[in-house]
Each structure stands twice: as C-alpha cells, then as structure tokens.
C-alpha atoms as a PDB file:
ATOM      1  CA  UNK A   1      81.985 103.501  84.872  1.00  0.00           C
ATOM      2  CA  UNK A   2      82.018 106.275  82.238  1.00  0.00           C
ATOM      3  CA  UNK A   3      80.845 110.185  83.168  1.00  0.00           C
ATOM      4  CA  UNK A   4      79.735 110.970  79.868  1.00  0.00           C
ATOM      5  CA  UNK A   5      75.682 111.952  80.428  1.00  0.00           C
ATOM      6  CA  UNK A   6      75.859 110.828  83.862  1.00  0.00           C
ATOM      7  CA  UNK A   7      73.425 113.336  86.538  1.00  0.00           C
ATOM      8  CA  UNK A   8      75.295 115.125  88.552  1.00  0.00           C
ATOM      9  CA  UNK A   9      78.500 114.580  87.107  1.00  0.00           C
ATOM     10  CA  UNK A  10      79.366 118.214  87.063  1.00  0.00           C
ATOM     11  CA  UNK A  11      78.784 118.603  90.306  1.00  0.00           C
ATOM     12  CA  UNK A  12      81.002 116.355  91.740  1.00  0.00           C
ATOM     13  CA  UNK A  13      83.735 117.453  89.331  1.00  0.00           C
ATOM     14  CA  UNK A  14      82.943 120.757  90.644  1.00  0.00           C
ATOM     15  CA  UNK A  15      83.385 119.962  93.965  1.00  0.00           C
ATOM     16  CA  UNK A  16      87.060 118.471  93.782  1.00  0.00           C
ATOM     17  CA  UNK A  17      89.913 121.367  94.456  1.00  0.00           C
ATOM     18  CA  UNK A  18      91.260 120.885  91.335  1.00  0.00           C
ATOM     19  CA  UNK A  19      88.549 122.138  89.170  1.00  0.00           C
ATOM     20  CA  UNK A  20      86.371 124.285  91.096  1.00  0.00           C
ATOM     21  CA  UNK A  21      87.535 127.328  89.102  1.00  0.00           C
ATOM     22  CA  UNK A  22      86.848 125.946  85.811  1.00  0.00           C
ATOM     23  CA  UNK A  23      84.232 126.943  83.775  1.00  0.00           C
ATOM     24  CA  UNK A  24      81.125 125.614  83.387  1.00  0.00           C
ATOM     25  CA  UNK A  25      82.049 124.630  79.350  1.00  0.00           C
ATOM     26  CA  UNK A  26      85.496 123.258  80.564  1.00  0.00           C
ATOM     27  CA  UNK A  27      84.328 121.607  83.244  1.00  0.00           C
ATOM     28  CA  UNK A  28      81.955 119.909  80.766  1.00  0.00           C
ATOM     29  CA  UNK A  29      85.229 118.744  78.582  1.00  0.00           C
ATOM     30  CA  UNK A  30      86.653 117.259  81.208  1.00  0.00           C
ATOM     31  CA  UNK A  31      83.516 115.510  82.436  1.00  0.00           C
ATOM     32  CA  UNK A  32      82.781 113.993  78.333  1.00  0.00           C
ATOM     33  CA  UNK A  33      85.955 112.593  78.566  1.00  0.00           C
ATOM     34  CA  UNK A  34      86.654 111.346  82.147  1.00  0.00           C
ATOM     35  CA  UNK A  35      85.921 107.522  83.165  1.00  0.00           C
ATOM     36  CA  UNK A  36      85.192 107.078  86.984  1.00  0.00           C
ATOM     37  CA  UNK A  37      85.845 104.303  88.967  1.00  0.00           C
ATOM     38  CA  UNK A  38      85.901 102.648  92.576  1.00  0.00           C
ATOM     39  CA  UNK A  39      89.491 101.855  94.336  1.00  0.00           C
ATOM     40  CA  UNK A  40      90.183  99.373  97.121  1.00  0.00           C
ATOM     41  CA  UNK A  41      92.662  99.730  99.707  1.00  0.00           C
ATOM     42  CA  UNK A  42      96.285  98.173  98.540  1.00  0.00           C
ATOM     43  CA  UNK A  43      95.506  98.503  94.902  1.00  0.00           C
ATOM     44  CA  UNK A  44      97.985  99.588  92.915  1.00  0.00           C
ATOM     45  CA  UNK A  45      96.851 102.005  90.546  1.00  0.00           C
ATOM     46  CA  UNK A  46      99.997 101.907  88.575  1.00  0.00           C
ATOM     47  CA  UNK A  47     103.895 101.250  89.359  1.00  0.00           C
ATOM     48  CA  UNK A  48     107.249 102.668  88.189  1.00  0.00           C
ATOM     49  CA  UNK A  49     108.687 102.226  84.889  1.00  0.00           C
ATOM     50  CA  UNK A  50     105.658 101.312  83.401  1.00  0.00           C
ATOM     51  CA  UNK A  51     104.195 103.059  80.460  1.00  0.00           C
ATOM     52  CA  UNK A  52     102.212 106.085  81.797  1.00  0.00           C
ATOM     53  CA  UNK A  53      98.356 105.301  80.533  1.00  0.00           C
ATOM     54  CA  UNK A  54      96.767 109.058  81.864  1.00  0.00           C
ATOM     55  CA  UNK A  55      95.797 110.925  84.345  1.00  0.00           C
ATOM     56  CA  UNK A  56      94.156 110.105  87.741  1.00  0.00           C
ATOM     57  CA  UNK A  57      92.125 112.838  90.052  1.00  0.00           C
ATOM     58  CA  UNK A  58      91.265 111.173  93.270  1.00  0.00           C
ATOM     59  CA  UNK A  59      87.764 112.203  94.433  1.00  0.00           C
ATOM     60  CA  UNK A  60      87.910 110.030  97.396  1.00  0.00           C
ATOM     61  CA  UNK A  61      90.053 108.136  99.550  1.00  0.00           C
ATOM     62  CA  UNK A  62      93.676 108.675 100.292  1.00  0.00           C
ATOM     63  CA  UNK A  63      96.796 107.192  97.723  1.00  0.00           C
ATOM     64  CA  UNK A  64     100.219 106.801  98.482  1.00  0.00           C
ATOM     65  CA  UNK A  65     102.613 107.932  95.878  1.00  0.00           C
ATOM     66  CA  UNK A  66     106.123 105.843  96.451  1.00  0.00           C
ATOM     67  CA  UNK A  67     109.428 104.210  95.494  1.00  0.00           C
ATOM     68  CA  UNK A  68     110.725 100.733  96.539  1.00  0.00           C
ATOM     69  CA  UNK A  69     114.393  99.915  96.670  1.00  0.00           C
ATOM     70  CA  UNK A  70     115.591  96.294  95.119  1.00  0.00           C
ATOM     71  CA  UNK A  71     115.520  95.817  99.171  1.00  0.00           C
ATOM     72  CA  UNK A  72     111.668  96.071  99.202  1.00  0.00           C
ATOM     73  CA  UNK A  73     112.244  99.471 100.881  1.00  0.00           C
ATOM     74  CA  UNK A  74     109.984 102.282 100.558  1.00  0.00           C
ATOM     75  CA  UNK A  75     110.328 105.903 100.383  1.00  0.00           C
ATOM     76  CA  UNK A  76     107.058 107.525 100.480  1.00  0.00           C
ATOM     77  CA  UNK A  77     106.918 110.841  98.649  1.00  0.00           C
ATOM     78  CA  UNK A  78     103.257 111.920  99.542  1.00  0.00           C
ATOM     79  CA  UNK A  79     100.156 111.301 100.169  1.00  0.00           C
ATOM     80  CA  UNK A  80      97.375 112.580  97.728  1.00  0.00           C
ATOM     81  CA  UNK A  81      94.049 113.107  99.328  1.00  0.00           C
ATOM     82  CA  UNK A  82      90.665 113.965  97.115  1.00  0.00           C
ATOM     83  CA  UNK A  83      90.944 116.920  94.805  1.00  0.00           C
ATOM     84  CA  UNK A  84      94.409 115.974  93.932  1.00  0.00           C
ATOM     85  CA  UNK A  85      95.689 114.479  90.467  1.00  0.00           C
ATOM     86  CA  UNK A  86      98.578 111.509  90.286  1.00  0.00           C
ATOM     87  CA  UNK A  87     100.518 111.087  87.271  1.00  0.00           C
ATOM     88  CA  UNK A  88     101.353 114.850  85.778  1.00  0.00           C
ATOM     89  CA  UNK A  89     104.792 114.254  84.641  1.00  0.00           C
ATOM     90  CA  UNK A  90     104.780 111.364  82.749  1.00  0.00           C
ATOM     91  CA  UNK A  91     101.985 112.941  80.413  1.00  0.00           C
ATOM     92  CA  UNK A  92     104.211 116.397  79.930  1.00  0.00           C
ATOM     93  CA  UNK A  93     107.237 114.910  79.643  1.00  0.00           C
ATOM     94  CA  UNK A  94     106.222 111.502  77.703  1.00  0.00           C
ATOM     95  CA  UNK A  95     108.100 109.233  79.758  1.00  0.00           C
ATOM     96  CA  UNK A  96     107.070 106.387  81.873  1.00  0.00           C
ATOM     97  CA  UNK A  97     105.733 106.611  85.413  1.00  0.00           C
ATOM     98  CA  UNK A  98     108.647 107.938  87.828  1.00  0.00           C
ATOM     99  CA  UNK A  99     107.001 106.621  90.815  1.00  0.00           C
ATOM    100  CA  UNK A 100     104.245 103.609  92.241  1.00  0.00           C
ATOM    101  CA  UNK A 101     100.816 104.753  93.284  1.00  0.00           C
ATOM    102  CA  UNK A 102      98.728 102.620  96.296  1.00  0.00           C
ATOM    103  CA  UNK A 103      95.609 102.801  97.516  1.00  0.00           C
ATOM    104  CA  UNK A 104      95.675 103.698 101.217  1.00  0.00           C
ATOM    105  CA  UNK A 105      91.583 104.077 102.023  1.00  0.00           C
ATOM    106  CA  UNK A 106      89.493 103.011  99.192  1.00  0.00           C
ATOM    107  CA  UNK A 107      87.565 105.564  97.666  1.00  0.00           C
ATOM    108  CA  UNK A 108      87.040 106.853  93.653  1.00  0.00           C
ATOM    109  CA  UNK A 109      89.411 107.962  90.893  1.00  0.00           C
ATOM    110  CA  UNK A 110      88.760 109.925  87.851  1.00  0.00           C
ATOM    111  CA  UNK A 111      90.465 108.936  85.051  1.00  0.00           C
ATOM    112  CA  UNK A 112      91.819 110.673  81.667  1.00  0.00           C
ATOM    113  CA  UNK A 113      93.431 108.573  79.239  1.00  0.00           C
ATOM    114  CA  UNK A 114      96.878 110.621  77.587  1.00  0.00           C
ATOM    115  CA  UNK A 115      94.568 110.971  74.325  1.00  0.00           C
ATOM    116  CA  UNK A 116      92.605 112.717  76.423  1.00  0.00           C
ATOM    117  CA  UNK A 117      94.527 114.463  78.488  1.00  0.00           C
ATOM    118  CA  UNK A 118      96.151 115.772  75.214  1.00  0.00           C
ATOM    119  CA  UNK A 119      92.634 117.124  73.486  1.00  0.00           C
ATOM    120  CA  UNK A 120      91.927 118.421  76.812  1.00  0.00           C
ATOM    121  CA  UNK A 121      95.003 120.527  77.076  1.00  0.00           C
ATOM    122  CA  UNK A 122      94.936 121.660  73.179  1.00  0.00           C
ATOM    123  CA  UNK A 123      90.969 122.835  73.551  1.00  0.00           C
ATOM    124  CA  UNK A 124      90.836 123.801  76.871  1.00  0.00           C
ATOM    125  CA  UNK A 125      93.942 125.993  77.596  1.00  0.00           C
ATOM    126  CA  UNK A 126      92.341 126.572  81.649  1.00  0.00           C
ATOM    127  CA  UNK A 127      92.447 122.902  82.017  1.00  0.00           C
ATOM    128  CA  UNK A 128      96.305 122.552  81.090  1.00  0.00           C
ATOM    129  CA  UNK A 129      96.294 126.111  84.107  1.00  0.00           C
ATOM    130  CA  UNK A 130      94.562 123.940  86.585  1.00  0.00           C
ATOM    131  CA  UNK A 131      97.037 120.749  85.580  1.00  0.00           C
ATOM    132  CA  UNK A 132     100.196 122.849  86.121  1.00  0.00           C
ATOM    133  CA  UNK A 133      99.194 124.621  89.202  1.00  0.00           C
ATOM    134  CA  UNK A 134      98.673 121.598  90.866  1.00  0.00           C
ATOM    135  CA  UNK A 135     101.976 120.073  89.255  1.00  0.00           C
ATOM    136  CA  UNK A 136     103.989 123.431  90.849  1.00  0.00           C
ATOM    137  CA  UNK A 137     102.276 122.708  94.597  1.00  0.00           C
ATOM    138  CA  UNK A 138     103.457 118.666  94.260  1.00  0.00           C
ATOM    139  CA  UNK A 139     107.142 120.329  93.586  1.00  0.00           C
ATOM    140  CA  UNK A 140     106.985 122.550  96.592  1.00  0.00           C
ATOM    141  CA  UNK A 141     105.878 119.584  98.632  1.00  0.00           C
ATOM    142  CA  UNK A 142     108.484 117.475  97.396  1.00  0.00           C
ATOM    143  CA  UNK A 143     111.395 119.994  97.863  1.00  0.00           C
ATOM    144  CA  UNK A 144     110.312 121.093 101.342  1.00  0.00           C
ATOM    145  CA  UNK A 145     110.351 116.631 101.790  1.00  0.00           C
ATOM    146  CA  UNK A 146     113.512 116.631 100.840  1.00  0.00           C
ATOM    147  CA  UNK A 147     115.059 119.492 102.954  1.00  0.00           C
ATOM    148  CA  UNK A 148     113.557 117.727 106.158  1.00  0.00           C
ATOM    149  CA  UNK A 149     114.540 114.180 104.887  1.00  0.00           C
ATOM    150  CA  UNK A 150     118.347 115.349 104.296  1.00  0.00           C
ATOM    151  CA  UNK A 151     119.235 118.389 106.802  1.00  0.00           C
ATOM    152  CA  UNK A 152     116.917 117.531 110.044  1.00  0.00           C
ATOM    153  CA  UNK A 153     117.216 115.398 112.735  1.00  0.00           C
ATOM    154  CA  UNK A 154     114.336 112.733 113.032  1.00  0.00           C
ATOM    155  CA  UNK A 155     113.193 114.736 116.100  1.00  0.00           C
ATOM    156  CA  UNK A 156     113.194 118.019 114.094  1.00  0.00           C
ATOM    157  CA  UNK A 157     111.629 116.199 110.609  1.00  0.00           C
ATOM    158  CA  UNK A 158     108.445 114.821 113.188  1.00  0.00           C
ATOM    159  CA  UNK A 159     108.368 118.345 114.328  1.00  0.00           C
ATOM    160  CA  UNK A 160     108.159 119.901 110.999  1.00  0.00           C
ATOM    161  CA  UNK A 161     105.516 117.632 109.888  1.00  0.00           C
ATOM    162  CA  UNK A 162     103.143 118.237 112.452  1.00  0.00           C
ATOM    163  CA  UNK A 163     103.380 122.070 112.295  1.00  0.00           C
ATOM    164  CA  UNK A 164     102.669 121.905 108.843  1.00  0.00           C
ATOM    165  CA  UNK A 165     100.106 119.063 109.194  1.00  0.00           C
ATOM    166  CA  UNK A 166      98.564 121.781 112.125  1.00  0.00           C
ATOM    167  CA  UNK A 167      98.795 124.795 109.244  1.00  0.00           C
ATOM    168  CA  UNK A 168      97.589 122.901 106.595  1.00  0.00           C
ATOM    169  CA  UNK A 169      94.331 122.080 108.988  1.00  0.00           C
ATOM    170  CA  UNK A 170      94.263 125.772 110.600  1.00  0.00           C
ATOM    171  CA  UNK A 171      95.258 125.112 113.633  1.00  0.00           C
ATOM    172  CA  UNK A 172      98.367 126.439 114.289  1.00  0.00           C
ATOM    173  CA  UNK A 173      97.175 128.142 116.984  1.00  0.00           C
ATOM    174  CA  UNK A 174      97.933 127.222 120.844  1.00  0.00           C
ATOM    175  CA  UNK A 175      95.220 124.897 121.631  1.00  0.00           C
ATOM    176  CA  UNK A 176      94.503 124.138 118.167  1.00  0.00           C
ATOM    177  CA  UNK A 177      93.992 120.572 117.308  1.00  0.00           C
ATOM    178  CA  UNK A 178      93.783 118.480 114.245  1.00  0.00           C
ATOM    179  CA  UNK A 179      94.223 114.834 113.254  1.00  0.00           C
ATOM    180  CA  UNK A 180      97.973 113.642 111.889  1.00  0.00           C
ATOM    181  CA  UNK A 181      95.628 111.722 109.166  1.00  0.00           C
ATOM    182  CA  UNK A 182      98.183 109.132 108.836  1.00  0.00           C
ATOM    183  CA  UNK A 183      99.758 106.066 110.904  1.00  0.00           C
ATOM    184  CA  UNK A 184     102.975 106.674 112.449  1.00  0.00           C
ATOM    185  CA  UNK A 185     104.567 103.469 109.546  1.00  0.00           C
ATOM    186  CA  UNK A 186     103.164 105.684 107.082  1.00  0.00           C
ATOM    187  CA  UNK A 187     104.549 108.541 108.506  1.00  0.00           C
ATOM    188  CA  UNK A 188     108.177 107.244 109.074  1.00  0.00           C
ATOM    189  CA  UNK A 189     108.074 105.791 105.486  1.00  0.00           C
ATOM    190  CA  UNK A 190     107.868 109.451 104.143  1.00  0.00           C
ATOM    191  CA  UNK A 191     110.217 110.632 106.693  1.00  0.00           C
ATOM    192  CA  UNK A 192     112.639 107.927 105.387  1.00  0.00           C
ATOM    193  CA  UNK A 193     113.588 106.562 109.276  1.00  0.00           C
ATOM    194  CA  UNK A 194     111.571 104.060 111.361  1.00  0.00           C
ATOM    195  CA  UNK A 195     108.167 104.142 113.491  1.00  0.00           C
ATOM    196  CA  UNK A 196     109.818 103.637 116.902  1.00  0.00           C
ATOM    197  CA  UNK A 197     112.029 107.028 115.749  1.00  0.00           C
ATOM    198  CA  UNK A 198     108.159 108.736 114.736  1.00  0.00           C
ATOM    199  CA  UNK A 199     106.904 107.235 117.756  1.00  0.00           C
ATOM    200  CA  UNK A 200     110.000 108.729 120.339  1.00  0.00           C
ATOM    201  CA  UNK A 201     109.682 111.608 118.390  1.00  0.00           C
ATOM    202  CA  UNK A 202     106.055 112.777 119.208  1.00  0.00           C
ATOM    203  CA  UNK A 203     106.985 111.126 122.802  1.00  0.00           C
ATOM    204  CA  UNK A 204     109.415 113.677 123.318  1.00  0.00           C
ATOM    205  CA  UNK A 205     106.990 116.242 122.111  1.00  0.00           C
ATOM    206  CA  UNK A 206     104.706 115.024 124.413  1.00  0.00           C
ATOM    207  CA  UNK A 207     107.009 115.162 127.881  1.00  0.00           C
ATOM    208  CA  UNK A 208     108.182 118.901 126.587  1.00  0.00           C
ATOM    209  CA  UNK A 209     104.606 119.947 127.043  1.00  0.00           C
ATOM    210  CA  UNK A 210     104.768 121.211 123.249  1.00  0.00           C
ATOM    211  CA  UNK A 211     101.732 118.778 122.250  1.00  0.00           C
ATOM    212  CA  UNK A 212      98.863 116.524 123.666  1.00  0.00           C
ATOM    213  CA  UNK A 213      98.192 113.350 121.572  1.00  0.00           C
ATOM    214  CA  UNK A 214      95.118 110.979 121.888  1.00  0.00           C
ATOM    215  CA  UNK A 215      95.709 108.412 119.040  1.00  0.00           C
ATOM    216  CA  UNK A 216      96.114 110.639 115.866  1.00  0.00           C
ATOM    217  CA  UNK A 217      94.762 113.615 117.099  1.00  0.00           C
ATOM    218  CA  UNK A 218      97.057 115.916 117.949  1.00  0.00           C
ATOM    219  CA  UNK A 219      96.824 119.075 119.974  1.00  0.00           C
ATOM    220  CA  UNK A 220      99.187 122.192 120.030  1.00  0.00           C
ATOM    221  CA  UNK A 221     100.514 123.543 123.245  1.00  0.00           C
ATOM    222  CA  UNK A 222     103.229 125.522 122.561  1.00  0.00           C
ATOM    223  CA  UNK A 223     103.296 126.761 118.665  1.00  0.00           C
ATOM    224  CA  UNK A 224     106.854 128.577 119.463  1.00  0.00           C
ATOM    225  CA  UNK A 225     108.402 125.860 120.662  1.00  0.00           C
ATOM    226  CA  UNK A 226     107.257 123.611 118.365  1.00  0.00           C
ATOM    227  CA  UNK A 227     108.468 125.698 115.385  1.00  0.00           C
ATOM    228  CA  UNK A 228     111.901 125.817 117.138  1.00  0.00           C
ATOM    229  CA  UNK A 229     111.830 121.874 117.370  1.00  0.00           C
ATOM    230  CA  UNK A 230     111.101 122.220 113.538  1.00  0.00           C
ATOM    231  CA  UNK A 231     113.832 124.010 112.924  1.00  0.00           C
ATOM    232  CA  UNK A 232     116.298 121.597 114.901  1.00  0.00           C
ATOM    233  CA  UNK A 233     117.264 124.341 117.616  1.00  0.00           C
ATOM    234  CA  UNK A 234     117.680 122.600 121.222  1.00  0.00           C
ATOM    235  CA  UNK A 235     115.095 122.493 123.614  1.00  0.00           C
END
C-alpha cells in the first residue's frame, strides 16, 4: 500500500523511534517515498546472499534477524521490535544481504527501495543521521552478543540477558518486573545453546531467590546478585 497522500501518514512515521526527531519537511521525504505494508508471522522478508532491494522500518510486530548453518542451524542475532530499521548495511556498503529476516508476530513494515534510500540520504542529510545512529546501536548490540555468546557460561549469558532485558524495560530495580518478550527457543537461538540450558538457567535463578518468574514475566529480587550471575562470578 503506498504512503504517498495517505491521512495520517506523518503521524505514524512520527511516532516510530527512528524518526521522531526529524523534521516536519524530512519526515515528509521519507513519507513521499515509503511503501507500507502488512507482515504475517514466518514470512521471510528477505534471506542471505540475496541482492539487498532497500530498507525496512518495522512499525509493528517483532522480526527476527538470523543465520542458518548448511545444518539448518540458527544463530539468532536480534530481534527488531517497532521503530527499528532491518537492512542498513547492505545499502551503505552495496553488497548483498549479510543476514535472513523472519517475521516473529505479524505486524507492518515500511519500506524504502535503495533508489530511495539513496535520494533520501543525498537531500535529506538528517535522514542519513537518523539511519546511522540506529546502524551504531545494532553494532553495540551485536558486540555485547558476542562477548556473552563467546566468554560466558550459559548460566551467566541467561543472566546477562535478563538484566539487560530488566534495564532496557526500567526495571532494574529490586521488585521491578518486566516481560522477557521472547520464548525461551527464541531465546537460546540468540544465546547460541539449547532451551533446556535457557530453561535450567532461569531455574537456577529461580531457587537462588535472585528472580520470580510467572510464564515470561519476570520479576527482580536481588539486582546485585543478579549482576554478579551476569558477570559469571559464583554464587
């Protein structure tokens, strides 16, 4: 369904993280050029190696941004949520797609084809700001990924995750409580290790009186304790 003249279309552009601090004539460049769609749960919005098309902002629904092994093994590298755009690098760097992209809960994209993306960049220098900023977050979720996937313990990479899960949602706090927001296979595919190992983790967390659990939501008991579990120090 194409944006251009639709009512209201600034508004919702407006309301996703990534360009609430554009301005109004920006905002309107992006929303002349942007195509919006619906997405359904397992749909693959594009997969590795293939020739990167544009950008996608997701303004609803969750997507899961992976890579398979030639085992049909996956190693989840995060989860975007609405507000957040898939498929930066390709469109800087002009190669194809360096990862697969899945619908977890359906929801809508936003869509910018490279051309575009390109005119968007060239004209509207706050645009190609906003782009980068959120490029340079991705990277700091990615490294801090890969320091729990290759120097923690599985008990101490469950840990991590749910005190930053618990910052991320303001509640790390004792007492605070938030929900994980995904399932404990979705979790243990971006931890790279199994659900039981997710599932003995939070256990253990559990027993230690460092968190209540009631399906995903989780509650904080102990936030000292539960950063020291994070950081792989013994009970």
């Amino acid at each position: 369904m194409r944006v251009t003249g639709e009512r209201g279309a600034l508004e919702l552009l407006r309301g996703l993280s990534l360009f609430a601090a554009l301005a109004p004539d920006t905002l309107q460049a992006v929303a002349d050029l942007t195509v919006r769609r619906r997405v359904r749960a397992k749909e693959v919005l594009f997969r590795r190696g293939d020739p990167c098309q544009g950008l996608y902002v997701l303004a609803s629904g969750t997507v899961q941004v992976y890579r398979a092994n030639p085992d049909g093994r996956e190693q989840v590298l995060h989860i975007q949520g609405p507000g957040q755009a898939l498929a930066e690098v390709p469109l800087f760097d002009g190669g194809p797609y360096p990862a697969s992209a899945r619908v977890l809960t359906p929801g809508e994209v936003w869509f910018l084809s490279r051309a575009a993306f390109a005119q968007l960049c060239l004209q509207q220098p706050e645009f190609a700001g906003a782009i980068i900023r959120d490029l340079g977050s991705r990277l700091r979720r990615l490294i801090s990924l890969l320091e729990k996937v290759s120097l923690k313990t599985v008990p101490a990479r469950v840990a991590a995750t749910v005190l930053e899960v618990a910052e991320g949602a303001g509640s790390l706090v004792d007492g605070g409580s938030f929900t994980l927001g995904v399932t404990q296979e979705q979790l243990a595919r971006t931890l790279a290790t199994t659900r039981e190992g997710v599932g003995r983790a939070l256990a253990e967390l559990r027993r230690a009186g460092i968190i209540e659990q009631r399906g995903s939501r989780l509650r904080i008991l102990d936030v000292p304790r539960l950063a020291a579990r994070a950081r792989g120090e013994a009970p």
